[in-house]
N, C-alpha and C. Protein backbone atom coordinates (compact mmCIF):
# COMPACT_ATOMS: atom_id res chain seq x y z
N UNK A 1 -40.88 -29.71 -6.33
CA UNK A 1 -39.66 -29.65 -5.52
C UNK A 1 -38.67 -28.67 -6.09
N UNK A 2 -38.35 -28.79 -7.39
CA UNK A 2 -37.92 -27.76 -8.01
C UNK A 2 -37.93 -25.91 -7.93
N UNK A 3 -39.25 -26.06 -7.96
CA UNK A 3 -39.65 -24.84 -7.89
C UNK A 3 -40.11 -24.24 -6.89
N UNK A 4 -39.85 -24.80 -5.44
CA UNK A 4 -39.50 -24.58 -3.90
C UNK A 4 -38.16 -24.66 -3.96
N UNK A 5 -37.17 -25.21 -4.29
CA UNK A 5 -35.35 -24.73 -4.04
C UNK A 5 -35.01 -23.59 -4.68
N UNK A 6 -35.52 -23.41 -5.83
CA UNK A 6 -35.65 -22.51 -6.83
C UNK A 6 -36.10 -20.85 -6.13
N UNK A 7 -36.98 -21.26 -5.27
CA UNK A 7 -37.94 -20.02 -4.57
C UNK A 7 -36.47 -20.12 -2.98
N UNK A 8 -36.73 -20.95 -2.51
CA UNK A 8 -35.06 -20.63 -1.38
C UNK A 8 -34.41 -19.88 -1.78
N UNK A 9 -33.88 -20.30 -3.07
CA UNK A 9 -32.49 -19.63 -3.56
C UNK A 9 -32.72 -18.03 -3.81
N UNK A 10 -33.59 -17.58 -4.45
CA UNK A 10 -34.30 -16.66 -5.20
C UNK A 10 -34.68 -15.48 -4.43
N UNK A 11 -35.53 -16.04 -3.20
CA UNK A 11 -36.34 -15.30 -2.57
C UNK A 11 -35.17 -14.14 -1.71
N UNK A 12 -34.01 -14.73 -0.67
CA UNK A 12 -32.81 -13.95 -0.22
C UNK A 12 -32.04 -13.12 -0.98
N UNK A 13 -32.05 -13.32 -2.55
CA UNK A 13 -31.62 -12.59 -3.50
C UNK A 13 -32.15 -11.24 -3.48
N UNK A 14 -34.12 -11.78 -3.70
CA UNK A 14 -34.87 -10.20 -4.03
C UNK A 14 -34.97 -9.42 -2.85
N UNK A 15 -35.05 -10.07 -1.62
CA UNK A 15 -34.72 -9.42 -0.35
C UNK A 15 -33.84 -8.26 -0.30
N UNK A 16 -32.63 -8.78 -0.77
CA UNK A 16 -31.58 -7.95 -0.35
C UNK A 16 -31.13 -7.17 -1.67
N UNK A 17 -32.05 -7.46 -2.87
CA UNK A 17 -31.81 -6.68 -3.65
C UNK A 17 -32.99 -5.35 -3.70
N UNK A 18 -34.14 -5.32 -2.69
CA UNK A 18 -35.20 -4.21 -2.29
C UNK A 18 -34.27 -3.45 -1.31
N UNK A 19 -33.65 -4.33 -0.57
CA UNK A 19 -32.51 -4.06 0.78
C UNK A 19 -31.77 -2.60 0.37
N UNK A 20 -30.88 -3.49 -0.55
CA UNK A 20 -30.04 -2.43 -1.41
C UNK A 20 -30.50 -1.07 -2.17
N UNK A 21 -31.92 -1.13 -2.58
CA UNK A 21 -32.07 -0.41 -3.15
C UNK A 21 -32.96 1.01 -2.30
N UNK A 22 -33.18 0.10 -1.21
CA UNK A 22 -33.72 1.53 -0.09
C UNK A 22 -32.61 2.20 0.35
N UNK A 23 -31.61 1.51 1.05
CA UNK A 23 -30.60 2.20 1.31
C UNK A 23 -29.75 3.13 0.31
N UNK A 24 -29.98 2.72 -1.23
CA UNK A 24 -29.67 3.43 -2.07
C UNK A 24 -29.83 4.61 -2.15
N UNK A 25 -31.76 4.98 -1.84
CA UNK A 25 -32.43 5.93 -2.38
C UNK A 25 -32.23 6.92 -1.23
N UNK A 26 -31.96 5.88 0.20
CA UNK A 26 -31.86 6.92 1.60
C UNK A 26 -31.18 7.52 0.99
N UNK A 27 -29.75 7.05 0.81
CA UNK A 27 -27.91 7.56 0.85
C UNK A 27 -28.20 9.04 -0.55
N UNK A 28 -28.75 8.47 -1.21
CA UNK A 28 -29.68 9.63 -2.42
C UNK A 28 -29.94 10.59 -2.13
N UNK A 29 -30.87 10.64 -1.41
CA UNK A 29 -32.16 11.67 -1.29
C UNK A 29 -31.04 12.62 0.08
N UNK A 30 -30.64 11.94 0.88
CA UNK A 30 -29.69 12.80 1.77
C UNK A 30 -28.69 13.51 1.35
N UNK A 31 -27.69 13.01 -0.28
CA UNK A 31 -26.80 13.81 -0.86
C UNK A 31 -27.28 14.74 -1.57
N UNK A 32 -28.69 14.70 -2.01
CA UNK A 32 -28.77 15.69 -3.02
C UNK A 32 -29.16 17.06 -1.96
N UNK A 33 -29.92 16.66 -0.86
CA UNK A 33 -30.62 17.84 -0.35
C UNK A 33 -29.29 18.71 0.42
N UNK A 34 -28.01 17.35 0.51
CA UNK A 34 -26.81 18.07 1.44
C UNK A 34 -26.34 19.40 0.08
N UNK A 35 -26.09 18.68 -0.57
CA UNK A 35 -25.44 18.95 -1.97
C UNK A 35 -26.30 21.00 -2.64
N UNK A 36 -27.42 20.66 -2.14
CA UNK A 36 -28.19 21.93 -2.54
C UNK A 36 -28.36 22.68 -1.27
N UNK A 37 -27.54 22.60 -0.29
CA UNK A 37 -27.19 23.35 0.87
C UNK A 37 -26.75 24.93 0.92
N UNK A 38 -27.06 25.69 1.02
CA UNK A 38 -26.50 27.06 0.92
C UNK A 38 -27.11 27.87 2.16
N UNK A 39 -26.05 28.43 2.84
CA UNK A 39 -26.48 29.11 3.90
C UNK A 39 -28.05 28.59 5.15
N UNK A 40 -27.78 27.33 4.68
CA UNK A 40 -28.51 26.65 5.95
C UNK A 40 -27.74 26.83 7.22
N UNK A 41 -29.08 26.74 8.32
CA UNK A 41 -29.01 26.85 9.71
C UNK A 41 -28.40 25.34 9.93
N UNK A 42 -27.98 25.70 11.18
CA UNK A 42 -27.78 24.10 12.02
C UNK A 42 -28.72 23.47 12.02
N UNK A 43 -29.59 24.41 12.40
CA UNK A 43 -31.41 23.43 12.50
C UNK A 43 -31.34 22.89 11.56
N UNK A 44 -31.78 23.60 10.62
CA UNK A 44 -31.96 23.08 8.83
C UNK A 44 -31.52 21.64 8.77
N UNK A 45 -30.18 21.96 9.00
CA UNK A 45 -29.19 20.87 8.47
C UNK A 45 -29.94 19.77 9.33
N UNK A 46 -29.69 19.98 10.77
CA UNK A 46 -29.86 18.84 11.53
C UNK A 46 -31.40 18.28 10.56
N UNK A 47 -32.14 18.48 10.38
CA UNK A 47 -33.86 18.35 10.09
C UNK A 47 -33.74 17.59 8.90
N UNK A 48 -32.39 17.81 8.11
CA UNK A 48 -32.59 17.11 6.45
C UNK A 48 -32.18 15.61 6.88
N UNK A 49 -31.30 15.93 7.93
CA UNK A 49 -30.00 14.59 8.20
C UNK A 49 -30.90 13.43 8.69
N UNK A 50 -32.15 14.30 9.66
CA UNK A 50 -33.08 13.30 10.48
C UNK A 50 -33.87 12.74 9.70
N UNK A 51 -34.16 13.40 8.26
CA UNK A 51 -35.19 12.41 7.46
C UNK A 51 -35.32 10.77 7.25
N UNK A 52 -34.00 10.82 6.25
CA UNK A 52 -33.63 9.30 6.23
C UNK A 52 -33.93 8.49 7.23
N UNK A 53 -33.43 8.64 8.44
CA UNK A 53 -33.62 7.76 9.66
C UNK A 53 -35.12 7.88 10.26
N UNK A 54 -35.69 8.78 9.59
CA UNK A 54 -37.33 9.10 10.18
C UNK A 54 -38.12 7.56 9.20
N UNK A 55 -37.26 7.74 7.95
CA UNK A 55 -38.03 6.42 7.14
C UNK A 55 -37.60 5.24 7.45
N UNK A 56 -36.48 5.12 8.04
CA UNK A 56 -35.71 3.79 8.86
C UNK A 56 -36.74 3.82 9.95
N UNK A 57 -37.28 4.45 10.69
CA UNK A 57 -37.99 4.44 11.92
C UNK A 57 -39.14 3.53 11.51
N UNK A 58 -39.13 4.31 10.42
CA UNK A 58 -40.91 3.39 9.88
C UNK A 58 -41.03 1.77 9.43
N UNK A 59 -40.03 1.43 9.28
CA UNK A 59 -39.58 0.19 8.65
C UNK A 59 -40.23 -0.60 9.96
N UNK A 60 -40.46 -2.34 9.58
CA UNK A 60 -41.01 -2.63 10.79
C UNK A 60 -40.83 -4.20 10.28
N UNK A 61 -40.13 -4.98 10.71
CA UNK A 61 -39.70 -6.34 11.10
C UNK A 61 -38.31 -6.63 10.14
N UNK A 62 -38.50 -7.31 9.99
CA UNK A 62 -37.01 -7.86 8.96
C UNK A 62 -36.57 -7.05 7.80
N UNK A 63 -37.37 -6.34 7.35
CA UNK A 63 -36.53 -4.84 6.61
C UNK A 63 -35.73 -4.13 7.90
N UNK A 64 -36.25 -3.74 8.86
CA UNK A 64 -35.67 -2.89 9.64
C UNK A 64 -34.49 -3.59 10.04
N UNK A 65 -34.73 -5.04 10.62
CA UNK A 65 -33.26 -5.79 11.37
C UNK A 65 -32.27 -5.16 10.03
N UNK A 66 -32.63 -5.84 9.09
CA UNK A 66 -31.46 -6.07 7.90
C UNK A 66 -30.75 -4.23 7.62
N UNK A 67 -31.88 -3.41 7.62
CA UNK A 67 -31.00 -2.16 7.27
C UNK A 67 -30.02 -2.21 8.40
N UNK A 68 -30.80 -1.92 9.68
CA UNK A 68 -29.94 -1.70 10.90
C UNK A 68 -28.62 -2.75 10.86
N UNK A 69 -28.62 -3.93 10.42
CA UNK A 69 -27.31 -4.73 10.57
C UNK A 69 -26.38 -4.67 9.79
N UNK A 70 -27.26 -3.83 8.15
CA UNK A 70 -26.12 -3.36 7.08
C UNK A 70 -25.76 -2.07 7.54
N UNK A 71 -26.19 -1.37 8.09
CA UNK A 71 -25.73 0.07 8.43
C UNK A 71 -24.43 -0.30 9.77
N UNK A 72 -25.00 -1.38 10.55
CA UNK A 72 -23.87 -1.43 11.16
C UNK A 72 -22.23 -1.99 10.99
N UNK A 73 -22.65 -2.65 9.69
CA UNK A 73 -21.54 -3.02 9.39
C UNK A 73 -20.52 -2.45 8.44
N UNK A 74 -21.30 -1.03 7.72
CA UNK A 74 -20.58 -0.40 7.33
C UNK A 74 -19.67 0.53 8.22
N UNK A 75 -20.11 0.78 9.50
CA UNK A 75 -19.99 1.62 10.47
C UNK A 75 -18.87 0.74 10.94
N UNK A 76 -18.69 -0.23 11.09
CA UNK A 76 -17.30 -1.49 11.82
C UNK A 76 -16.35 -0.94 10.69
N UNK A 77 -16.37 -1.43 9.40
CA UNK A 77 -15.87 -1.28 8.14
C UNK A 77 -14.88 -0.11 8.24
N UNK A 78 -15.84 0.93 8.37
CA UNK A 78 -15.37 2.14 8.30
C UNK A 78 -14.04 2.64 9.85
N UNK A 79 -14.64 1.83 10.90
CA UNK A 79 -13.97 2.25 11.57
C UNK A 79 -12.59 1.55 11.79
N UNK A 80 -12.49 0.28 11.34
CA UNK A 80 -11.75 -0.63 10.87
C UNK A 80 -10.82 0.00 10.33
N UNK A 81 -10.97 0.47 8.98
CA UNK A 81 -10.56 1.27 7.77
C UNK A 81 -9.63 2.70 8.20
N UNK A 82 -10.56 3.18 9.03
CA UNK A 82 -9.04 4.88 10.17
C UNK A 82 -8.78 4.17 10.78
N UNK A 83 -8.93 2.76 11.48
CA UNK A 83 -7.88 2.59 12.87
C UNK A 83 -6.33 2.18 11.68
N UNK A 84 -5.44 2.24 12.79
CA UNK A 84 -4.12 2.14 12.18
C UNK A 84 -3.75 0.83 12.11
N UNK A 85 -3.23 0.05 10.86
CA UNK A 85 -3.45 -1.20 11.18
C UNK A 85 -2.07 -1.75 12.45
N UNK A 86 -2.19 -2.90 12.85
CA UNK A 86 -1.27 -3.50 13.64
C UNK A 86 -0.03 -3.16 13.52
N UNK A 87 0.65 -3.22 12.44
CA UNK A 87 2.23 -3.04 12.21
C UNK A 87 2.33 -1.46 11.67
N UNK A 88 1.50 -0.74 11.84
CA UNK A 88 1.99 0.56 11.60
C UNK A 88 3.22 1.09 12.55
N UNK A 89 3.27 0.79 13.87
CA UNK A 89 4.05 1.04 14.84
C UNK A 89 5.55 0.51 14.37
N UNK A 90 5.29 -1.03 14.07
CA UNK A 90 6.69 -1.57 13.70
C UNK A 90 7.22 -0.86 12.49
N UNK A 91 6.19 -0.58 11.29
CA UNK A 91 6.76 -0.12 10.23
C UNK A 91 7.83 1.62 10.44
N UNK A 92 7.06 2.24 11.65
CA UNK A 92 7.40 3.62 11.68
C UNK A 92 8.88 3.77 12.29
N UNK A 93 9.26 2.34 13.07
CA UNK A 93 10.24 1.88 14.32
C UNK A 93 11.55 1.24 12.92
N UNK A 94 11.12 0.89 12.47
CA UNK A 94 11.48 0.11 11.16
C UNK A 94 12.35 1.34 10.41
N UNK A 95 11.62 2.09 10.24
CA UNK A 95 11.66 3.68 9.22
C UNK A 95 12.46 4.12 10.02
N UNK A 96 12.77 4.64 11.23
CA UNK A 96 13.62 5.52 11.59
C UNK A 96 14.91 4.31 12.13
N UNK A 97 15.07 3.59 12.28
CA UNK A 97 16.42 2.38 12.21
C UNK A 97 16.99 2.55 10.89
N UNK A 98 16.42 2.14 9.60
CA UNK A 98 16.88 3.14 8.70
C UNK A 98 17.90 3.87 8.15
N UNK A 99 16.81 5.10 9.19
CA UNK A 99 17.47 6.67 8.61
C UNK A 99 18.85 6.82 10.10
N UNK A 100 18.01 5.87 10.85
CA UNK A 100 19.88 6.06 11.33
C UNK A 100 21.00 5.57 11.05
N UNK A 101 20.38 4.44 10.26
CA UNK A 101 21.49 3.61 9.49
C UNK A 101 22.36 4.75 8.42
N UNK A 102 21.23 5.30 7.92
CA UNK A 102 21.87 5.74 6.39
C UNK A 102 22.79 6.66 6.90
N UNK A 103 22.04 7.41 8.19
CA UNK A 103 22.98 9.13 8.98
C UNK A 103 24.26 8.41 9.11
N UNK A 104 24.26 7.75 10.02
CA UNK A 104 25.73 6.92 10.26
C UNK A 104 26.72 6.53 9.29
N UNK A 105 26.42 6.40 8.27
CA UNK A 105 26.75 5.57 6.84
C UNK A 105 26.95 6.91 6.01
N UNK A 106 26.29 7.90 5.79
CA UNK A 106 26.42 9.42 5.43
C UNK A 106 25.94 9.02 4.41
N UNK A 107 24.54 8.23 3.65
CA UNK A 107 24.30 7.54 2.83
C UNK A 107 23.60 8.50 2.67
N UNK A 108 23.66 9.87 2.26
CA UNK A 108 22.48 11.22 1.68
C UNK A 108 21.80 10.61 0.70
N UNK A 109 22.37 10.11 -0.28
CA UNK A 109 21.05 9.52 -1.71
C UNK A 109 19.98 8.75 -0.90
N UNK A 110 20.25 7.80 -0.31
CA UNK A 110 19.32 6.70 0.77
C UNK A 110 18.45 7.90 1.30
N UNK A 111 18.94 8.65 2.12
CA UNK A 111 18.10 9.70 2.75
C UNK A 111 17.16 10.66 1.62
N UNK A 112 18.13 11.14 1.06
CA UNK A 112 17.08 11.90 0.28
C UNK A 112 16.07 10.94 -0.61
N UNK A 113 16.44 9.84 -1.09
CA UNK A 113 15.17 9.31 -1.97
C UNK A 113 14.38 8.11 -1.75
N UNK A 114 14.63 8.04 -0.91
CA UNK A 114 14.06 6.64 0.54
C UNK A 114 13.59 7.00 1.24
N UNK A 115 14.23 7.80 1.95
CA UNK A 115 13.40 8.31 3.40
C UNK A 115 12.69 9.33 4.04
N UNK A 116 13.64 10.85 3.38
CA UNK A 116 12.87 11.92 3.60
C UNK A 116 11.60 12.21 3.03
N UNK A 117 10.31 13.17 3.83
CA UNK A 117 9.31 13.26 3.16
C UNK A 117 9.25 14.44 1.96
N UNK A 118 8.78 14.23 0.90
CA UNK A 118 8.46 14.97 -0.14
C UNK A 118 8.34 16.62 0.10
N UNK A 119 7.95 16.93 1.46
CA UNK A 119 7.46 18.45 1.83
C UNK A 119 8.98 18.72 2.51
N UNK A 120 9.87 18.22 3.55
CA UNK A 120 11.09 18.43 3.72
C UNK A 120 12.31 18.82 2.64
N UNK A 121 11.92 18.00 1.25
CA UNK A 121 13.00 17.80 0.15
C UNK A 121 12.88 19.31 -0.46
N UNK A 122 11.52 19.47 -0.81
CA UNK A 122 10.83 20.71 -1.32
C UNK A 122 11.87 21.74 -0.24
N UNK A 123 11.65 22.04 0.66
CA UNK A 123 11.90 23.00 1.93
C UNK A 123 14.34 22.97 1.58
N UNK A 124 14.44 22.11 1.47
CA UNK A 124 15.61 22.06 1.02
C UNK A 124 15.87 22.46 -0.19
N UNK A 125 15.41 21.97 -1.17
CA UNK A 125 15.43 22.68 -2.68
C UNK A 125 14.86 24.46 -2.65
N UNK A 126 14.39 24.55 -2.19
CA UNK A 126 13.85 25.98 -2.14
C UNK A 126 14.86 26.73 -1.22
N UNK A 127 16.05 25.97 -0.74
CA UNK A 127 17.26 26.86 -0.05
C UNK A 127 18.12 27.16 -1.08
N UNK A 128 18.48 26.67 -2.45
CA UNK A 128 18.89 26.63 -3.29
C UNK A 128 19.85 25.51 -3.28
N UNK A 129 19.87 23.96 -3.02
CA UNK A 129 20.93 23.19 -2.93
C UNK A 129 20.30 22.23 -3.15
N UNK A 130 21.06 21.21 -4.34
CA UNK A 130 19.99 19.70 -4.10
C UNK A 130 20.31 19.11 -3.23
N UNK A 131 19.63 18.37 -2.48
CA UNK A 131 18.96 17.64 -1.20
C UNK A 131 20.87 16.39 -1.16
N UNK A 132 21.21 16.16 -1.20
CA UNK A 132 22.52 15.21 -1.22
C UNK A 132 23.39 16.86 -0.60
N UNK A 133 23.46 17.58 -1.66
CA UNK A 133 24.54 18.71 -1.60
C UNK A 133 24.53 19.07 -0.31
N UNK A 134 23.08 19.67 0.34
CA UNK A 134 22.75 20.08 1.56
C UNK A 134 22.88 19.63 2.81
N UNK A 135 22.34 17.82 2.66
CA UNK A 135 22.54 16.79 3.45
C UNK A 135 24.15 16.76 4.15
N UNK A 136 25.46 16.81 3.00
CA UNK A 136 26.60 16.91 3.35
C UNK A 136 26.80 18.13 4.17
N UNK A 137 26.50 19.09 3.37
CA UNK A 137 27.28 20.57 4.12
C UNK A 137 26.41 20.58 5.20
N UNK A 138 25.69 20.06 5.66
CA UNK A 138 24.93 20.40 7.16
C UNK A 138 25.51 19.03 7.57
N UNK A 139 25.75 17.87 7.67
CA UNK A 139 25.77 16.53 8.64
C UNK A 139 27.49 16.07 8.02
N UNK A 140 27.78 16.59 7.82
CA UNK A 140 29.18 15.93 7.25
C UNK A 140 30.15 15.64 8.36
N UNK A 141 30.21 16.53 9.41
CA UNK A 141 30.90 16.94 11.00
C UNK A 141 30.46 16.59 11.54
N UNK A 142 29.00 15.45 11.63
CA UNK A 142 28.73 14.64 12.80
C UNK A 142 29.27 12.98 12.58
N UNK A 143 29.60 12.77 14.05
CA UNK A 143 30.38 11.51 13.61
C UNK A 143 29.63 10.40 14.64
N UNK A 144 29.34 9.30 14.05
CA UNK A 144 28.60 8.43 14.69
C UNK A 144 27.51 8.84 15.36
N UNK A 145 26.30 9.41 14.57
CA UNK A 145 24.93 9.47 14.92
C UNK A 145 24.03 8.62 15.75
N UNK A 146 23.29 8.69 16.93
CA UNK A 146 22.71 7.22 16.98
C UNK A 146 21.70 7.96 17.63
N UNK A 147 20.41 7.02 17.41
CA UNK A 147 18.70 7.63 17.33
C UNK A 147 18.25 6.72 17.88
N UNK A 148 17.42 6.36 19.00
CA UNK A 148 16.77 5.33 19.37
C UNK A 148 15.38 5.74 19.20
N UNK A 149 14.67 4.75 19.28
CA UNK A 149 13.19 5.45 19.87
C UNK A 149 12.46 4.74 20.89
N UNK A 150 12.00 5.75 21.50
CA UNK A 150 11.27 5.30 22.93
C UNK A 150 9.82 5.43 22.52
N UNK A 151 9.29 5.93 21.63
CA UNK A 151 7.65 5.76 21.64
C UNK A 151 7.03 6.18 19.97
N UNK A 152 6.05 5.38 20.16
CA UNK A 152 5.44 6.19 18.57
C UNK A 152 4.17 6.21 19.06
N UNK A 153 3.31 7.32 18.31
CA UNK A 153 2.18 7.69 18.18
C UNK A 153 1.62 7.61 16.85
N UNK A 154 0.48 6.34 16.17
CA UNK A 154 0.32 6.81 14.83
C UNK A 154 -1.35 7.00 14.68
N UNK A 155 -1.06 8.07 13.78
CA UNK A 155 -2.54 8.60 13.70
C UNK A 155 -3.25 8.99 12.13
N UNK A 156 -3.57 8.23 11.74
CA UNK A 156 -3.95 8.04 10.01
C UNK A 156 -2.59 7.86 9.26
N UNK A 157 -2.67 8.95 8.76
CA UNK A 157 -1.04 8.98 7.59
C UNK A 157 -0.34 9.64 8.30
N UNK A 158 -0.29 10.01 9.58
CA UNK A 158 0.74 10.83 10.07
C UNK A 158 1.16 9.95 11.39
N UNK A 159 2.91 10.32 12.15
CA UNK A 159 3.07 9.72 13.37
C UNK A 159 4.26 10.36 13.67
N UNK A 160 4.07 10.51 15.20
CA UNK A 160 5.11 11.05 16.16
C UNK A 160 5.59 9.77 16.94
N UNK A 161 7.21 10.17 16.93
CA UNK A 161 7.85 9.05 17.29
C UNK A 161 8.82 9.81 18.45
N UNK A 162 8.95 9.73 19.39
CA UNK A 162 9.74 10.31 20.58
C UNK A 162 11.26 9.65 20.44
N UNK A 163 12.19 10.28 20.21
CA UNK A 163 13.36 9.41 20.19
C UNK A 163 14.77 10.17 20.85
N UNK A 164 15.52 9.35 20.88
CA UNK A 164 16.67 9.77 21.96
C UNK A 164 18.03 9.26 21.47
N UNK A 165 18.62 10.73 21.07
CA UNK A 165 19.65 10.55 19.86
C UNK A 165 20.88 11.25 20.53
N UNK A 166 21.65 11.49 19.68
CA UNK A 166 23.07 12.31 19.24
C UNK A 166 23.86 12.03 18.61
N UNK A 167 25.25 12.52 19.06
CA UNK A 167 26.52 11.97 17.86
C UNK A 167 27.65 12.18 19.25
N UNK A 168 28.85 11.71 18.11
CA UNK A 168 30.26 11.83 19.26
C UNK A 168 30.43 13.58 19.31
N UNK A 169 30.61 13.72 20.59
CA UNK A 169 30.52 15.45 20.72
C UNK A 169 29.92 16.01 21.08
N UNK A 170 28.54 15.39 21.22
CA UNK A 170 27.80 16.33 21.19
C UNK A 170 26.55 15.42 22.46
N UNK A 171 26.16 16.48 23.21
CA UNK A 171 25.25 15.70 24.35
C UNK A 171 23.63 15.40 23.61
N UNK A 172 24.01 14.27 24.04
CA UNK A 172 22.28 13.57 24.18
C UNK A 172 21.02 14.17 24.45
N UNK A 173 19.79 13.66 23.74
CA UNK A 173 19.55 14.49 24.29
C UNK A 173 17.57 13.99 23.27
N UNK A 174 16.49 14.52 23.89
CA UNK A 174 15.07 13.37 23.50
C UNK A 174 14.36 14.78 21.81
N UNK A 175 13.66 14.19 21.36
CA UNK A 175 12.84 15.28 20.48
C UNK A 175 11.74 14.13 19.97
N UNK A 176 10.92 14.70 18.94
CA UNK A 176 9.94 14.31 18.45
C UNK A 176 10.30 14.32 17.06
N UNK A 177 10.49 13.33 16.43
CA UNK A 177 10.41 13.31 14.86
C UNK A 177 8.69 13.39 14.32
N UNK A 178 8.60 13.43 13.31
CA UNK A 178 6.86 13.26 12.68
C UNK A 178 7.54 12.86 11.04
N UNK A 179 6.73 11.66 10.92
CA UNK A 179 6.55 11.01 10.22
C UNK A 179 5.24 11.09 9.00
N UNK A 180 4.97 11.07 7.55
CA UNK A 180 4.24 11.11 7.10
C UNK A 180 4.00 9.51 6.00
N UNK A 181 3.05 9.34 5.63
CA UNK A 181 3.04 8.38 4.94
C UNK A 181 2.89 9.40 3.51
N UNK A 182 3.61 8.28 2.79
CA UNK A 182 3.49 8.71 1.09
C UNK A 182 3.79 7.40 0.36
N UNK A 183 2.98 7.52 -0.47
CA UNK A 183 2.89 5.80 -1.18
C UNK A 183 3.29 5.27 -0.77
N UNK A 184 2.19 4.89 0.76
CA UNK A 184 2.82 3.31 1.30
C UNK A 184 3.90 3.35 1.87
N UNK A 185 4.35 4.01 1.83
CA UNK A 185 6.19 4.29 2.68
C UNK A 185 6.10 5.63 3.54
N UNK A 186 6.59 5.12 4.90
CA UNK A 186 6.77 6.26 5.79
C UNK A 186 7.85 6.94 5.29
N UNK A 187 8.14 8.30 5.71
CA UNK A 187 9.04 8.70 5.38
C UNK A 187 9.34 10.21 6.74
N UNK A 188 9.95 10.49 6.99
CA UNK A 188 10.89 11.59 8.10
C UNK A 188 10.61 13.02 7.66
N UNK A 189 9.70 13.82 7.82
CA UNK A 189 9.32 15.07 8.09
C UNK A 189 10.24 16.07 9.03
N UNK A 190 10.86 15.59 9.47
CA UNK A 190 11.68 16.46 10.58
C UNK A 190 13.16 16.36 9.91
N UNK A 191 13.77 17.56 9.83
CA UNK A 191 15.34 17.84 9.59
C UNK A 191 15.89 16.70 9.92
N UNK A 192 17.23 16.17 9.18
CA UNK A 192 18.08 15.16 9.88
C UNK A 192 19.05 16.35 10.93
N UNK A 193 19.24 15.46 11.65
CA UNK A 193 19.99 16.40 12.96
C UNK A 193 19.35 16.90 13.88
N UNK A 194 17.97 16.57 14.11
CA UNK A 194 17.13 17.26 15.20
C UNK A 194 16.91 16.54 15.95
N UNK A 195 17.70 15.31 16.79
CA UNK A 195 17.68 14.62 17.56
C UNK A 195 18.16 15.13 18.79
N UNK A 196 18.64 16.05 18.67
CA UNK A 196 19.13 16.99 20.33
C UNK A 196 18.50 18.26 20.85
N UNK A 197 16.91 18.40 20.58
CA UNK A 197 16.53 19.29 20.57
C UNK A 197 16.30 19.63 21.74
N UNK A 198 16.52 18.76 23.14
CA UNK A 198 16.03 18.57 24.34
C UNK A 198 17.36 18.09 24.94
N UNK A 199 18.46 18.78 24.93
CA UNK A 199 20.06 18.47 25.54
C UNK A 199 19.78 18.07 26.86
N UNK A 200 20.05 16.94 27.46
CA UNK A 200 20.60 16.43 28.42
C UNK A 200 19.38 15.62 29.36
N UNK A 201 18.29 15.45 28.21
CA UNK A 201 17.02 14.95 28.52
C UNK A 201 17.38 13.15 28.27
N UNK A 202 16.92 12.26 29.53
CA UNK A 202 17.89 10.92 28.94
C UNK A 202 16.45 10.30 28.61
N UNK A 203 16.72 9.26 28.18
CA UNK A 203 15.38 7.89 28.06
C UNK A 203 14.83 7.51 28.87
């Protein structure tokens, strides 16, 4: 009795440890031949790519289910993994409430080290002014900023957010911010003040 529970337990182990180790040698034998690629044809290429799956072809009962159901589940995994998760939208809606908070508030430190993206700050420093200094002498004369947003688009680490802004003075008016992710934190790619790029365009 022993040594039948023993063989239960055992036997699903070595299964999926032969399992593992074909798919190993596929995922193998396909990087090295990609890897020693030089001035191959399309053909070529296509012909190396078809191998692997030529030896999946050959497989025949419960090896084959099991590759095919691990291959598919890396394939969910993966696609799982680029879709954007659920609250990316809120987080990006989140992010620019924010930066209208801070515009309104004339809170430049908030902006520059919270919110703006890393490639914008750069683009300011390379005018010759640190990012606060600049922030003032360009937004200092707008008075009561306000940014809504009507839509986001997010697409890996990047997102377009359609929004519909201005200040006192100055007409209303729709643009596109773009958004980048950087450690985990969205952050504003687009100039502050480019909310009127589309004058007299309403929501």
């Amino acid at each position: 009795m022993r040594t039948r529970v023993v063989s239960i337990i055992t036997g699903p182990l070595r299964f999926l440890r032969r399992l593992f180790g074909l798919l190993l040698r596929l995922l193998r034998t396909a990087f090295k031949k990609l890897a020693g690629l030089r001035g191959t044809s399309f053909k070529g290429l296509a012909g190396l790519l078809g191998k692997p799956f030529t030896k999946l072809r050959g497989l025949r009962g419960k090896p084959r289910i099991a590759v095919v159901a691990v291959l598919g589940v890396v394939v969910i995994l993966a696609v799982l993994a680029l879709r954007p998760g659920p609250d990316a939208d809120k987080e990006v809606r989140e992010r620019l409430d924010r930066y209208a908070q801070a515009s309104r508030e004339k809170d430049y430190q908030t902006l520059c080290d919270d919110l703006l993206a890393s490639e914008l700050i750069d683009q300011i420093r390379n005018a010759g002014l640190p990012c606060e200094v600049a922030l003032r002498t360009g937004l200092e004369t707008r008075r009561n900023p306000t940014l809504k947003v009507l839509g986001v688009e997010v697409n890996g680490e990047q997102a377009l957010a359609r929004v519909y802004g201005g200040a006192v003075g100055e007409v209303s008016g729709t643009s596109t911010f773009r958004l980048v992710r950087e450690d985990g934190d969205w952050r504003i790619a687009t100039p502050p003040g480019s909310e009127t790029q589309a004058p007299g365009a309403g929501p």
